[in-house]
N, C-alpha and C. Protein backbone atom coordinates (compact mmCIF):
# COMPACT_ATOMS: atom_id res chain seq x y z
N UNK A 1 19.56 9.29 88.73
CA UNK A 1 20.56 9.93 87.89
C UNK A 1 20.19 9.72 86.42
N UNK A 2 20.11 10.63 85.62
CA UNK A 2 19.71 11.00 83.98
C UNK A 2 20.80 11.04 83.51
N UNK A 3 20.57 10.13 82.43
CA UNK A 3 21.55 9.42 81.59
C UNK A 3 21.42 10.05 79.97
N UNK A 4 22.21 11.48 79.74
CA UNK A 4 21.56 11.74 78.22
C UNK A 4 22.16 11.86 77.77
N UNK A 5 22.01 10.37 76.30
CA UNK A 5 22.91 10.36 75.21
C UNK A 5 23.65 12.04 74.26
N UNK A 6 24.76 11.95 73.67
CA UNK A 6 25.17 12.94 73.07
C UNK A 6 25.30 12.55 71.89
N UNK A 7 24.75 13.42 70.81
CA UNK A 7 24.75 13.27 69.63
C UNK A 7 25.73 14.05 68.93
N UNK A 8 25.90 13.82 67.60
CA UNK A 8 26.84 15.20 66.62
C UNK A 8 27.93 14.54 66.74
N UNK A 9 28.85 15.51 65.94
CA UNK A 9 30.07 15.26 65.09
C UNK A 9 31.29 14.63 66.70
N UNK A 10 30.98 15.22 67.54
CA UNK A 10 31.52 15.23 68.74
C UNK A 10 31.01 14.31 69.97
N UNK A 11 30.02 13.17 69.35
CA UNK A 11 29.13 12.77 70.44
C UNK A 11 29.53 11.51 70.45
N UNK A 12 28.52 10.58 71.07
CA UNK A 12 29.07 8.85 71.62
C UNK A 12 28.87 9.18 73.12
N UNK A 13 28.94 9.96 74.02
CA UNK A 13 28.95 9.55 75.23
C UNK A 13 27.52 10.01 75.70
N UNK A 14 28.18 9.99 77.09
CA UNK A 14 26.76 10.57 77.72
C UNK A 14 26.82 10.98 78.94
N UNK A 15 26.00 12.19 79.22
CA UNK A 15 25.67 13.06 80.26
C UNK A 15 25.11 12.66 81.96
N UNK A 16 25.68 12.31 82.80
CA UNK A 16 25.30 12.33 84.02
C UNK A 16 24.83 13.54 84.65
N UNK A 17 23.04 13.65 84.92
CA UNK A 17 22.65 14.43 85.56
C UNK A 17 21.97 14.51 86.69
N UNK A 18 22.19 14.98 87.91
CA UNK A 18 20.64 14.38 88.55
C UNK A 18 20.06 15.72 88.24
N UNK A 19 18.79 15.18 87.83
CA UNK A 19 17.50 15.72 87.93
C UNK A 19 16.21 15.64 88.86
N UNK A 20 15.76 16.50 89.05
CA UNK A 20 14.77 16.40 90.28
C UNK A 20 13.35 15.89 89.25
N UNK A 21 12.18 15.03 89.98
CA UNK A 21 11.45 14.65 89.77
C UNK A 21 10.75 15.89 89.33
N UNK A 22 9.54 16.28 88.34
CA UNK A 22 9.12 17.45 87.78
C UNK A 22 7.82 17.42 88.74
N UNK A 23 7.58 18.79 89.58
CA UNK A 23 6.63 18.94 90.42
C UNK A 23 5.92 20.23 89.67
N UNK A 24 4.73 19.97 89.17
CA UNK A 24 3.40 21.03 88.95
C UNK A 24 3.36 22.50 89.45
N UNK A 25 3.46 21.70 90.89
CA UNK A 25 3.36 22.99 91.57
C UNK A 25 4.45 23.97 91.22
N UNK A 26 5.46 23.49 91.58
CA UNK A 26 7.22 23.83 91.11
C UNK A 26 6.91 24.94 89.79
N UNK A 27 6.30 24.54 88.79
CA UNK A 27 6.63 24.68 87.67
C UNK A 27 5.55 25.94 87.33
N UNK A 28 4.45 25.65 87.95
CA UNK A 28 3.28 26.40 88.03
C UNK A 28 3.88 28.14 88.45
N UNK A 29 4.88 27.84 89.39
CA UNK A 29 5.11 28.53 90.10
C UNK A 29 6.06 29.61 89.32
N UNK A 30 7.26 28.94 88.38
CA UNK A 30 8.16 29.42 88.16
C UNK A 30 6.81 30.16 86.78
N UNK A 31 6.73 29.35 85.56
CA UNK A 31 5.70 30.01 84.81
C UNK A 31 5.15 31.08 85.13
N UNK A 32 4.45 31.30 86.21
CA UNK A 32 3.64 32.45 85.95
C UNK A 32 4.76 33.83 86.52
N UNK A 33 5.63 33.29 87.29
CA UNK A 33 6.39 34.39 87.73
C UNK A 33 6.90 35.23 86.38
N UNK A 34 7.39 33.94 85.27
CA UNK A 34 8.05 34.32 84.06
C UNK A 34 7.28 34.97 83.28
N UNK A 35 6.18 34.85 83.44
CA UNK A 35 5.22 35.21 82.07
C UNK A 35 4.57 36.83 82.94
N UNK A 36 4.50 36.86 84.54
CA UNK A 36 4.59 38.34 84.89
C UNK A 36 5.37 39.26 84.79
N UNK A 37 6.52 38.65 84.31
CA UNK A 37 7.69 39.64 84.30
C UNK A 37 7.91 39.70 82.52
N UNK A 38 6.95 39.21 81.76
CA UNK A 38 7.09 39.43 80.52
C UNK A 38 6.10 40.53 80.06
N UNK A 39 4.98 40.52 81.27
CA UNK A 39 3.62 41.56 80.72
C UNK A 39 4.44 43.11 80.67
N UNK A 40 3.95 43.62 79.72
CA UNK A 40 4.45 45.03 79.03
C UNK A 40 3.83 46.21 80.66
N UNK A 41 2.15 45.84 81.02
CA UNK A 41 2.05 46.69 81.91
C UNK A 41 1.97 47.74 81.32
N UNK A 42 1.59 48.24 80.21
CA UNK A 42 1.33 49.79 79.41
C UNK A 42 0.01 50.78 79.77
N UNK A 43 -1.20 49.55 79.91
CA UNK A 43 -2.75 50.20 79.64
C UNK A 43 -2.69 50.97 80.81
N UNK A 44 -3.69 51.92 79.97
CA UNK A 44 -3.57 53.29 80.79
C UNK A 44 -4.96 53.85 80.38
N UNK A 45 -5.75 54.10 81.48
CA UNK A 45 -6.98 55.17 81.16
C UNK A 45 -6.97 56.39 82.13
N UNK A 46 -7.91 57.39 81.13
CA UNK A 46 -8.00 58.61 81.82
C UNK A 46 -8.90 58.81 83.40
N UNK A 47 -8.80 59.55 84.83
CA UNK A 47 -9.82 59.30 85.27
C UNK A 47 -10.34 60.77 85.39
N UNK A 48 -11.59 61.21 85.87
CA UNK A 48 -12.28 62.21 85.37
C UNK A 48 -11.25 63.34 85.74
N UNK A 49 -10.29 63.62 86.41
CA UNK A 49 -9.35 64.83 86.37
C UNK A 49 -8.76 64.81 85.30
N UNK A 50 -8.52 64.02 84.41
CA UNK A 50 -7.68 63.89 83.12
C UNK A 50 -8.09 64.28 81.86
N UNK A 51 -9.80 64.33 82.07
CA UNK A 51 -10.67 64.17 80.84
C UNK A 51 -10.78 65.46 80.35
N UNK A 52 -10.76 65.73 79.04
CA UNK A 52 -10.82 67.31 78.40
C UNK A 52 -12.28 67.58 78.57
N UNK A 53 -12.78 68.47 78.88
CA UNK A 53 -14.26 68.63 78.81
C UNK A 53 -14.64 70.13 79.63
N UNK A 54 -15.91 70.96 79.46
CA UNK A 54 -15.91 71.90 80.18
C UNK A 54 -16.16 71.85 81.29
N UNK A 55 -15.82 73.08 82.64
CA UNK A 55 -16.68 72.78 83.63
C UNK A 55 -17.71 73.67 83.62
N UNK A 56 -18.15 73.75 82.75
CA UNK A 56 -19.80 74.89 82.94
C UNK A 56 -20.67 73.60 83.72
N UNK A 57 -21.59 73.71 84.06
CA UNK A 57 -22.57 73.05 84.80
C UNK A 57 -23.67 72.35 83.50
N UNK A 58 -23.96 71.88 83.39
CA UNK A 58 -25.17 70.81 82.15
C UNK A 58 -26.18 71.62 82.01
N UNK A 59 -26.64 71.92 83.44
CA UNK A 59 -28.15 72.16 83.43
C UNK A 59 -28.60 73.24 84.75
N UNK A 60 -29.41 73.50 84.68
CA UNK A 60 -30.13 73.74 86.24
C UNK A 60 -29.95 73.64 87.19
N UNK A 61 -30.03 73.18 88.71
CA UNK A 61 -30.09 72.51 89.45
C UNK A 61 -31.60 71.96 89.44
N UNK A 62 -32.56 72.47 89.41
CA UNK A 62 -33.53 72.14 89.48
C UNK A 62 -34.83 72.69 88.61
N UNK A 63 -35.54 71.99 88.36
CA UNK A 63 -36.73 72.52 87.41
C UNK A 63 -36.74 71.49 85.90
N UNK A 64 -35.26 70.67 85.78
CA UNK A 64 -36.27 69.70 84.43
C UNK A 64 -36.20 68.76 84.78
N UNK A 65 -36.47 68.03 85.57
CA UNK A 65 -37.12 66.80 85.83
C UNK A 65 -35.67 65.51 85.87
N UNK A 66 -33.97 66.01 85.46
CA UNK A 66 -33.36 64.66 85.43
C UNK A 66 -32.63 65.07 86.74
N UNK A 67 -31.54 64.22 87.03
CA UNK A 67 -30.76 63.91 88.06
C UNK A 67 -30.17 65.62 88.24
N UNK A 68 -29.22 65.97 89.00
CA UNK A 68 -28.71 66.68 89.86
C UNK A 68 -27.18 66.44 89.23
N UNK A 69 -27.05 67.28 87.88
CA UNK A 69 -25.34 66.84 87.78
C UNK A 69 -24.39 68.16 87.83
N UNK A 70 -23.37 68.12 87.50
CA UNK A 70 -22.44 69.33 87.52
C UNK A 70 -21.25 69.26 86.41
N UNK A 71 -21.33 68.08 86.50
CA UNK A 71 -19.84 67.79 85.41
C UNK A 71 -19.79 66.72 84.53
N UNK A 72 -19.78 67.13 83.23
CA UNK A 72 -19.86 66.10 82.63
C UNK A 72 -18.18 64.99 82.25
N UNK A 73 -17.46 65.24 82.67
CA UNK A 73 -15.91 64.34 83.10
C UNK A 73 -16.51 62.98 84.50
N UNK A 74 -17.73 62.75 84.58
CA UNK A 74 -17.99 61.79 85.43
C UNK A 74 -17.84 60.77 84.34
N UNK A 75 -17.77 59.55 84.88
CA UNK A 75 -17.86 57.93 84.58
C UNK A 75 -18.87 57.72 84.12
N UNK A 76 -20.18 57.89 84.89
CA UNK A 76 -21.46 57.65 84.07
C UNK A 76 -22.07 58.49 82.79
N UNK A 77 -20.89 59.28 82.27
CA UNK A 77 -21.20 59.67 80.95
C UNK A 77 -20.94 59.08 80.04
N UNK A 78 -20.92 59.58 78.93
CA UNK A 78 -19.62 58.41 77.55
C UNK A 78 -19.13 59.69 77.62
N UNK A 79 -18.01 59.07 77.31
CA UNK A 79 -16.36 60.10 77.39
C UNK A 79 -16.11 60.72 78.34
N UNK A 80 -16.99 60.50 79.70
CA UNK A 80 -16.27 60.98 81.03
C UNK A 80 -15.24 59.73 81.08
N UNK A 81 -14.60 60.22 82.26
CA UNK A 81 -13.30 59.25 82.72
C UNK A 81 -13.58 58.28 83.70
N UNK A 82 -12.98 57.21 84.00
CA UNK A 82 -12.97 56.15 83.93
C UNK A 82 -12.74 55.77 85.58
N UNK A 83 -13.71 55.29 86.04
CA UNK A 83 -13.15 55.08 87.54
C UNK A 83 -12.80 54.20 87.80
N UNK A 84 -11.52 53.54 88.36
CA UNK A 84 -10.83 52.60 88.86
C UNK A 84 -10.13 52.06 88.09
N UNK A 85 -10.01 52.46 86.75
CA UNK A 85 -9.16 51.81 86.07
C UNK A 85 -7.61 51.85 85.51
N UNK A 86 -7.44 51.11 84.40
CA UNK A 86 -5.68 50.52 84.70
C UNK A 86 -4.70 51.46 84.35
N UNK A 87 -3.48 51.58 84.96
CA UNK A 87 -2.44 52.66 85.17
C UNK A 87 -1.36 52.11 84.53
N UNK A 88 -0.65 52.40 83.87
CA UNK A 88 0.86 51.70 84.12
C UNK A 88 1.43 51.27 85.23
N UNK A 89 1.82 49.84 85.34
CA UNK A 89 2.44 49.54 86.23
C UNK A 89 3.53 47.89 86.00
N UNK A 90 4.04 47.47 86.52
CA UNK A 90 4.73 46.68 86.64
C UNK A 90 4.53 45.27 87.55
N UNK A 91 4.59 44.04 86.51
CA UNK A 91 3.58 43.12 87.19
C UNK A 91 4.56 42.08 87.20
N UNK A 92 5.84 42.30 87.39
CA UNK A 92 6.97 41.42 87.75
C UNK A 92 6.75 41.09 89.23
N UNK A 93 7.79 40.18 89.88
CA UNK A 93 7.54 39.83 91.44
C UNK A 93 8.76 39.26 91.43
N UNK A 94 9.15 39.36 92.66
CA UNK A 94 10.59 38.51 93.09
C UNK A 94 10.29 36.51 93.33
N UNK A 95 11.15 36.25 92.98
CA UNK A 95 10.86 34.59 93.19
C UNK A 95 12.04 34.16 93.77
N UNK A 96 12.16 33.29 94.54
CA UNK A 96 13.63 32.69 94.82
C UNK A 96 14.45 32.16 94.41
N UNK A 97 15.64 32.49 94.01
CA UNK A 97 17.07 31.79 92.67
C UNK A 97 16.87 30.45 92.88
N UNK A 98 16.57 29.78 94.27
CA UNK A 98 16.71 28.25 94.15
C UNK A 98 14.87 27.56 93.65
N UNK A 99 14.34 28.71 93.67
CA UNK A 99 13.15 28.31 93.11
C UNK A 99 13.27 28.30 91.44
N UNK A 100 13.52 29.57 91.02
CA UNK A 100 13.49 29.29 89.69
C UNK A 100 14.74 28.52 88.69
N UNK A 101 15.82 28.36 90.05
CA UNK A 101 16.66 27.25 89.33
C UNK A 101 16.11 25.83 89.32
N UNK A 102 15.37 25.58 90.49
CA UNK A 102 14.41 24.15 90.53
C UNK A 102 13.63 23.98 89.47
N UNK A 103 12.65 25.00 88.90
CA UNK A 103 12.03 24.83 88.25
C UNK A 103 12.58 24.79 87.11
N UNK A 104 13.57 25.09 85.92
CA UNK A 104 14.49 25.18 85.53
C UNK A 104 15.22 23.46 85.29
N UNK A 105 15.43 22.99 86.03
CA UNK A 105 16.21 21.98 86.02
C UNK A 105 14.54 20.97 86.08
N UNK A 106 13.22 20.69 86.83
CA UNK A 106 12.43 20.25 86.31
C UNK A 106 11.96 20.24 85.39
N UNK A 107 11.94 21.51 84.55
CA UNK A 107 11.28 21.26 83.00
C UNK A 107 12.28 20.44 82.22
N UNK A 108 13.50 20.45 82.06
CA UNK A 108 14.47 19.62 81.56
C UNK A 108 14.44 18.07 82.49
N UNK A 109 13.99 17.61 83.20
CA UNK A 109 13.63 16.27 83.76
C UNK A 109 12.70 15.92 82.98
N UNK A 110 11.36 17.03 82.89
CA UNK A 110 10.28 16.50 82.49
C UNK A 110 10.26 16.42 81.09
N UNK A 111 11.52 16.79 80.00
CA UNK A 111 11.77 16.65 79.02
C UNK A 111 12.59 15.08 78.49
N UNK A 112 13.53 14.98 79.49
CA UNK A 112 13.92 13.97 79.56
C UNK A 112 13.26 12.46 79.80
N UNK A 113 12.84 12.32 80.40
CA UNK A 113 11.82 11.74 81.07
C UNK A 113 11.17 10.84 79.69
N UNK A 114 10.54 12.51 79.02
CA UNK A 114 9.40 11.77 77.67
C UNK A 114 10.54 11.59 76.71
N UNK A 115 11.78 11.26 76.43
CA UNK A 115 12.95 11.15 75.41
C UNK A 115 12.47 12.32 74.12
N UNK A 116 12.35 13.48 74.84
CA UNK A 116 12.37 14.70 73.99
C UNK A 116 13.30 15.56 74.05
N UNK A 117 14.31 15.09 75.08
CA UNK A 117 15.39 15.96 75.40
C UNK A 117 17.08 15.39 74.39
N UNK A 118 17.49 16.08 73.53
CA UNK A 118 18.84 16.04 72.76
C UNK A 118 19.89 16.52 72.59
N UNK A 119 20.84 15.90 73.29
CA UNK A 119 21.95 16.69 73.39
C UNK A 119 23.04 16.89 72.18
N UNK A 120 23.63 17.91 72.00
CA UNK A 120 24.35 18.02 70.62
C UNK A 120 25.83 18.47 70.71
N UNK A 121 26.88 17.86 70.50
CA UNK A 121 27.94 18.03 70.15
C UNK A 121 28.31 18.40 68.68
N UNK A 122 28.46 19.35 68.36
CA UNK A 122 28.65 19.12 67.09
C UNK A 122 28.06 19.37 66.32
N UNK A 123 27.44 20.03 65.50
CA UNK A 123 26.17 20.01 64.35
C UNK A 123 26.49 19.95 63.20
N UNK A 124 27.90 20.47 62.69
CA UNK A 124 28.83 20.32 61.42
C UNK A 124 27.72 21.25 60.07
N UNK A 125 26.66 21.74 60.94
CA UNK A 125 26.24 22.92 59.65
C UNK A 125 27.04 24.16 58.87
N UNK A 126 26.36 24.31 57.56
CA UNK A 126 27.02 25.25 56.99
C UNK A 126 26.11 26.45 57.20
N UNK A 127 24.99 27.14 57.71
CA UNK A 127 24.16 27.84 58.12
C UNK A 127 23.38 27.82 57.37
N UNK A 128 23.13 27.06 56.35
CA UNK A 128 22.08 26.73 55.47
C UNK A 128 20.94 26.20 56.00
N UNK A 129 19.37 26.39 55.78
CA UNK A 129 18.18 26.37 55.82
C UNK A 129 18.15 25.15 55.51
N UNK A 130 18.16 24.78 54.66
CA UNK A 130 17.87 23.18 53.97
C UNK A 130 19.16 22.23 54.67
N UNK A 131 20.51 22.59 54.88
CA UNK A 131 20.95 21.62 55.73
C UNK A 131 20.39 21.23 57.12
N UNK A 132 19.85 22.31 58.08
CA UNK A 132 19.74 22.17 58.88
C UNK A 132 18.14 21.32 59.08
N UNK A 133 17.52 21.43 57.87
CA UNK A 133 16.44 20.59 57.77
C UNK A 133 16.75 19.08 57.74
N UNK A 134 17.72 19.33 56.81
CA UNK A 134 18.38 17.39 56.64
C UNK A 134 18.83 17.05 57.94
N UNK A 135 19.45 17.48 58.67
CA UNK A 135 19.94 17.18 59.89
C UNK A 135 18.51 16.72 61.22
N UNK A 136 18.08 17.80 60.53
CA UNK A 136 16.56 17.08 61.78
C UNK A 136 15.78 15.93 60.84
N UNK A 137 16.27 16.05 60.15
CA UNK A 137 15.15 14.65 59.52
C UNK A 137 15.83 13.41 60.02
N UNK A 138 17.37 13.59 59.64
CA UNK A 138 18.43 12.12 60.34
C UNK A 138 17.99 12.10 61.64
N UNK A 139 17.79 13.06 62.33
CA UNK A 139 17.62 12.63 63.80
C UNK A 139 16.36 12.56 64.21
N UNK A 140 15.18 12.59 63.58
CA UNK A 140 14.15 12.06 63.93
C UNK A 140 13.02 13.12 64.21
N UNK A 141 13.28 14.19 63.91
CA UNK A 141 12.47 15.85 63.80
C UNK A 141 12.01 15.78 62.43
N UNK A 142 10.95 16.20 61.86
CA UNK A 142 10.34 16.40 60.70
C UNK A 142 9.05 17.17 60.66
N UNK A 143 9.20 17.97 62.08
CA UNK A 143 8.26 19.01 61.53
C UNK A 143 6.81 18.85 62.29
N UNK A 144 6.73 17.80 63.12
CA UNK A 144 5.18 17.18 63.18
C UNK A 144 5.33 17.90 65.07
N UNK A 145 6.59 17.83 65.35
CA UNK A 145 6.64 18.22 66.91
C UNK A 145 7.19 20.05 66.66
N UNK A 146 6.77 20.56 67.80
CA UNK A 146 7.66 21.63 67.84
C UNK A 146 9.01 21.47 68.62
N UNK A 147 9.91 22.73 68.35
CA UNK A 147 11.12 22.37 68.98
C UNK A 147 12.23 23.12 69.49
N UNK A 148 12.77 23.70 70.20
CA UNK A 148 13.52 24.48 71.05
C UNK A 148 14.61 24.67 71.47
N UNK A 149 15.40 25.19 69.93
CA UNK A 149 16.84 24.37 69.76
C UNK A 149 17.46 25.94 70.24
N UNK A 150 18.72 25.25 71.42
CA UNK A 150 19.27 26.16 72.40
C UNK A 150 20.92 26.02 72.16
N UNK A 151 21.19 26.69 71.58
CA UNK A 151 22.75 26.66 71.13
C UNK A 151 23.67 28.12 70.87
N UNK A 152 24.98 27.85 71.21
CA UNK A 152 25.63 29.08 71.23
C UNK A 152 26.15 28.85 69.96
N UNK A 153 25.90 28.44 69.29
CA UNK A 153 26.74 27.96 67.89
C UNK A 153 26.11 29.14 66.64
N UNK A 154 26.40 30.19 66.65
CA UNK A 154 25.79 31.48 65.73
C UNK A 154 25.45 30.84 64.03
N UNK A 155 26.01 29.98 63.62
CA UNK A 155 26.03 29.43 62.49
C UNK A 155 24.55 28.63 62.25
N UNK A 156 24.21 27.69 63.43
CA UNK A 156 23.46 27.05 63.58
C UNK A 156 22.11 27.40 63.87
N UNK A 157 21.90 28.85 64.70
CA UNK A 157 20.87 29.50 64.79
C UNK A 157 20.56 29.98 63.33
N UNK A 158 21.43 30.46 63.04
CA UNK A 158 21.14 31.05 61.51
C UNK A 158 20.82 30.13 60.57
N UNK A 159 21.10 28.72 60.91
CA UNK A 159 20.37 27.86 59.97
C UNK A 159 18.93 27.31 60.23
N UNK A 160 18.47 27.56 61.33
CA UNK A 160 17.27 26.75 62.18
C UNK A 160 16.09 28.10 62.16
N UNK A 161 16.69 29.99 62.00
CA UNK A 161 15.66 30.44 62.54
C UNK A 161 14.39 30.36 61.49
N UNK A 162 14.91 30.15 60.61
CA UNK A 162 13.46 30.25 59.23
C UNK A 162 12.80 29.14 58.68
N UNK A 163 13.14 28.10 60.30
CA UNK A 163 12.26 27.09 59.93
C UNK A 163 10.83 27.43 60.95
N UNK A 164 9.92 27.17 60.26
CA UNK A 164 8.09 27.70 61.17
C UNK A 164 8.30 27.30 62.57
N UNK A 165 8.55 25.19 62.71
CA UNK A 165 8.20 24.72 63.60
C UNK A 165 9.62 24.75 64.78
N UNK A 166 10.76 25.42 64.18
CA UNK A 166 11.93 25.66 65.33
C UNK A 166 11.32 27.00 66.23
N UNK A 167 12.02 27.30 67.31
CA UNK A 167 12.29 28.11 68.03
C UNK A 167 13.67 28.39 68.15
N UNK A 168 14.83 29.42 68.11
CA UNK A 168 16.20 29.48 68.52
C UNK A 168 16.14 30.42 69.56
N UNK A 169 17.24 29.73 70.53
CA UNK A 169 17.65 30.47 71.87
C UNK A 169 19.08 30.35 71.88
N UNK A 170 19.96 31.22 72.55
CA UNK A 170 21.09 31.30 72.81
C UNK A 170 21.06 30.34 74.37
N UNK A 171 21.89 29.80 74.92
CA UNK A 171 21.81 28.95 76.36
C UNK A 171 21.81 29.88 77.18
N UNK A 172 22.14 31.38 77.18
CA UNK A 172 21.88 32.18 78.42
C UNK A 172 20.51 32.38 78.73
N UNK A 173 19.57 32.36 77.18
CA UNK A 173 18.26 32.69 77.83
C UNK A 173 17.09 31.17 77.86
N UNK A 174 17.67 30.17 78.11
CA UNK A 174 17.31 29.05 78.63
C UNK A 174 16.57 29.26 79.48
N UNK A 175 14.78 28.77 78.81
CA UNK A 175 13.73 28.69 80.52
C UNK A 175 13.29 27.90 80.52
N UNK A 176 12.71 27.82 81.65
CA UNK A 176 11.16 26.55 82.09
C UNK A 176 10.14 27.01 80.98
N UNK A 177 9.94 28.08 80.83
CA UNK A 177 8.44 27.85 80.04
C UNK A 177 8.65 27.74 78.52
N UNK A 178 9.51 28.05 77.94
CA UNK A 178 10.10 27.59 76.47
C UNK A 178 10.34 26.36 76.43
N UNK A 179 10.94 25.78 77.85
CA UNK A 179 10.87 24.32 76.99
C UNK A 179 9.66 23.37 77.74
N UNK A 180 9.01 23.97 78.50
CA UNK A 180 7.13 23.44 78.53
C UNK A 180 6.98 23.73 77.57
N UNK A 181 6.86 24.47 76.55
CA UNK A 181 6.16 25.26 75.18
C UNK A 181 5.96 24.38 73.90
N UNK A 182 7.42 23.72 74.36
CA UNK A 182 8.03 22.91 73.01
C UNK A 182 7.56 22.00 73.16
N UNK A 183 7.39 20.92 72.30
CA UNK A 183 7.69 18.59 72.75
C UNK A 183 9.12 18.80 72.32
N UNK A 184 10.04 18.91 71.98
CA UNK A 184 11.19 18.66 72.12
C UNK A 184 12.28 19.76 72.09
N UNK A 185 13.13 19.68 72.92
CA UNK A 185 14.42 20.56 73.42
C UNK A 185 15.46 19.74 73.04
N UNK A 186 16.62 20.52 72.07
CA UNK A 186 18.02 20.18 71.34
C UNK A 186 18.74 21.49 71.72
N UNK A 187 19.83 20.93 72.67
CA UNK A 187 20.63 21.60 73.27
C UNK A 187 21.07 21.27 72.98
N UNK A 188 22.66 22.40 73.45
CA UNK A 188 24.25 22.12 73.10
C UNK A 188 24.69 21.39 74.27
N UNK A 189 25.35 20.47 74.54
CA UNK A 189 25.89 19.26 75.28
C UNK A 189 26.56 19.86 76.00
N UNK A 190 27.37 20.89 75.88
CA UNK A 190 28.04 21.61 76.66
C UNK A 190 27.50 22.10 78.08
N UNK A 191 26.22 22.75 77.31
CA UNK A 191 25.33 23.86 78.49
C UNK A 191 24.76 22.44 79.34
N UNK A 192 25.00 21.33 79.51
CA UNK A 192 24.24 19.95 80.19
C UNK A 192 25.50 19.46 81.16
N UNK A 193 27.05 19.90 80.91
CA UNK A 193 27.49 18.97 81.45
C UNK A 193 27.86 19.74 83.24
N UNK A 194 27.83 18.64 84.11
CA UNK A 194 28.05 19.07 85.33
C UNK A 194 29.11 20.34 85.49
N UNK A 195 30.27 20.71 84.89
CA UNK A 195 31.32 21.51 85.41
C UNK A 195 30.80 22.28 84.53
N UNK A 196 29.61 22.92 83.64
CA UNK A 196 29.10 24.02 83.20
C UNK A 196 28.61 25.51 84.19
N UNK A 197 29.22 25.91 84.03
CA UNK A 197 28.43 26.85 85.47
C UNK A 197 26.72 27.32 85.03
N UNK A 198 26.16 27.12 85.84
CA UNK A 198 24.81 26.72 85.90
C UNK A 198 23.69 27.80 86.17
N UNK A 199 24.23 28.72 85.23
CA UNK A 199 23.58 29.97 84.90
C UNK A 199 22.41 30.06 84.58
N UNK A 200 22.02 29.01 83.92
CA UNK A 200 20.77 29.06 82.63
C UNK A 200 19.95 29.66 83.69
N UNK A 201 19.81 30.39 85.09
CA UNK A 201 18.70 30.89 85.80
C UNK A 201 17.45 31.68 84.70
N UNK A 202 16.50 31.17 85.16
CA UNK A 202 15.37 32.51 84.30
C UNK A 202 15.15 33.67 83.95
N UNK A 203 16.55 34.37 83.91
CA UNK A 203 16.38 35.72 83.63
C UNK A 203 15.75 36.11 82.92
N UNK A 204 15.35 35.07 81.07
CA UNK A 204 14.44 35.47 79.92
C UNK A 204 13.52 35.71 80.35
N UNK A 205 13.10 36.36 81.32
CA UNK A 205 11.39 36.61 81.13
C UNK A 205 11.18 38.07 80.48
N UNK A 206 12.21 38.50 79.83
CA UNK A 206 11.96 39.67 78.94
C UNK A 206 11.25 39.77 77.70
């Protein structure tokens, strides 16, 4: 059972979680699902039915001495079309809810674990840039780690997004691979506590 202190204007206690031990494989798993369902899938080439070009014949059939052709929209030309290659398509895949909630709840173990994980009650910002800098300096952020601050607090995003080394997320789009991405995750205390309904599933892979 994970024991994570709460910080901020609202904090002093602390979070009972169980967390599952962080498995590779687990994580391996959820990652790449997330990062397939992020590929755009756009590239697109022509194949020789597509290619603008005439169909008169090149040459001869026979009498100057090269190959036997008919059309110059083949592959082995330059600017014929392209055989076998990539289409639009869609490189998402289904994964299982209790898979990518596992994995999900391991990257936050494996955050915890290294005491990179911070819970926040409270932030008492005014949406200011430079407050929200002072605030990570009191707590031990200064820029040298990256960091993956996940809060519904609209004030607070707006103070954190124009710093280089932050990242801001709202807690709905809470993933495994954003907070692998980061060394440290500062969440809202809220989105941590057991009677939270336990949404944060991976939907961000948009």
């Amino acid at each position: 059972m994970a024991q994570i202190n709460v910080i901020g204007q609202n904090g002093g206690r602390q979070i009972s979680l169980d967390l599952p031990e962080a498995n590779k494989h687990i994580l391996h798993e959820v990652v790449t699902w997330q990062l397939a369902s992020r590929r755009r899938g756009t590239a697109s080439t022509k194949t020789r039915a597509q290619v603008s070009a005439t169909g008169k014949k090149m040459y001869g059939q026979k009498g100057t001495g090269n190959a036997r052709h008919g059309n110059r929209t083949v592959p082995t030309f330059v600017g014929g079309g392209v055989a076998f290659g990539p289409k639009p398509r869609n490189y998402g895949y289904t994964l299982p809810r209790k898979v990518r909630q596992l994995g999900l709840a391991m990257a936050l173990s494996d955050r915890q674990q290294e005491n990179m994980l911070t819970a926040v009650d409270g932030f008492g910002l005014d949406g200011k840039t430079k407050g929200f800098i002072a605030w990570a300096a009191d707590n031990g952020m200064n820029g040298s780690e990256s960091v993956l601050l996940v809060t519904d607090d609209a004030v607070v995003r707006q103070a954190a997004r124009n710093v280089p080394w932050v990242t801001v997320l709202a807690v709905a789009g809470l993933n495994a691979y954003d907070i692998l991405r980061h060394d440290r995750l500062v969440i809202d205390a809220v989105a941590l506590e057991p009677a939270h309904d336990e949404q944060t599933e991976e939907e961000g892979a948009a």
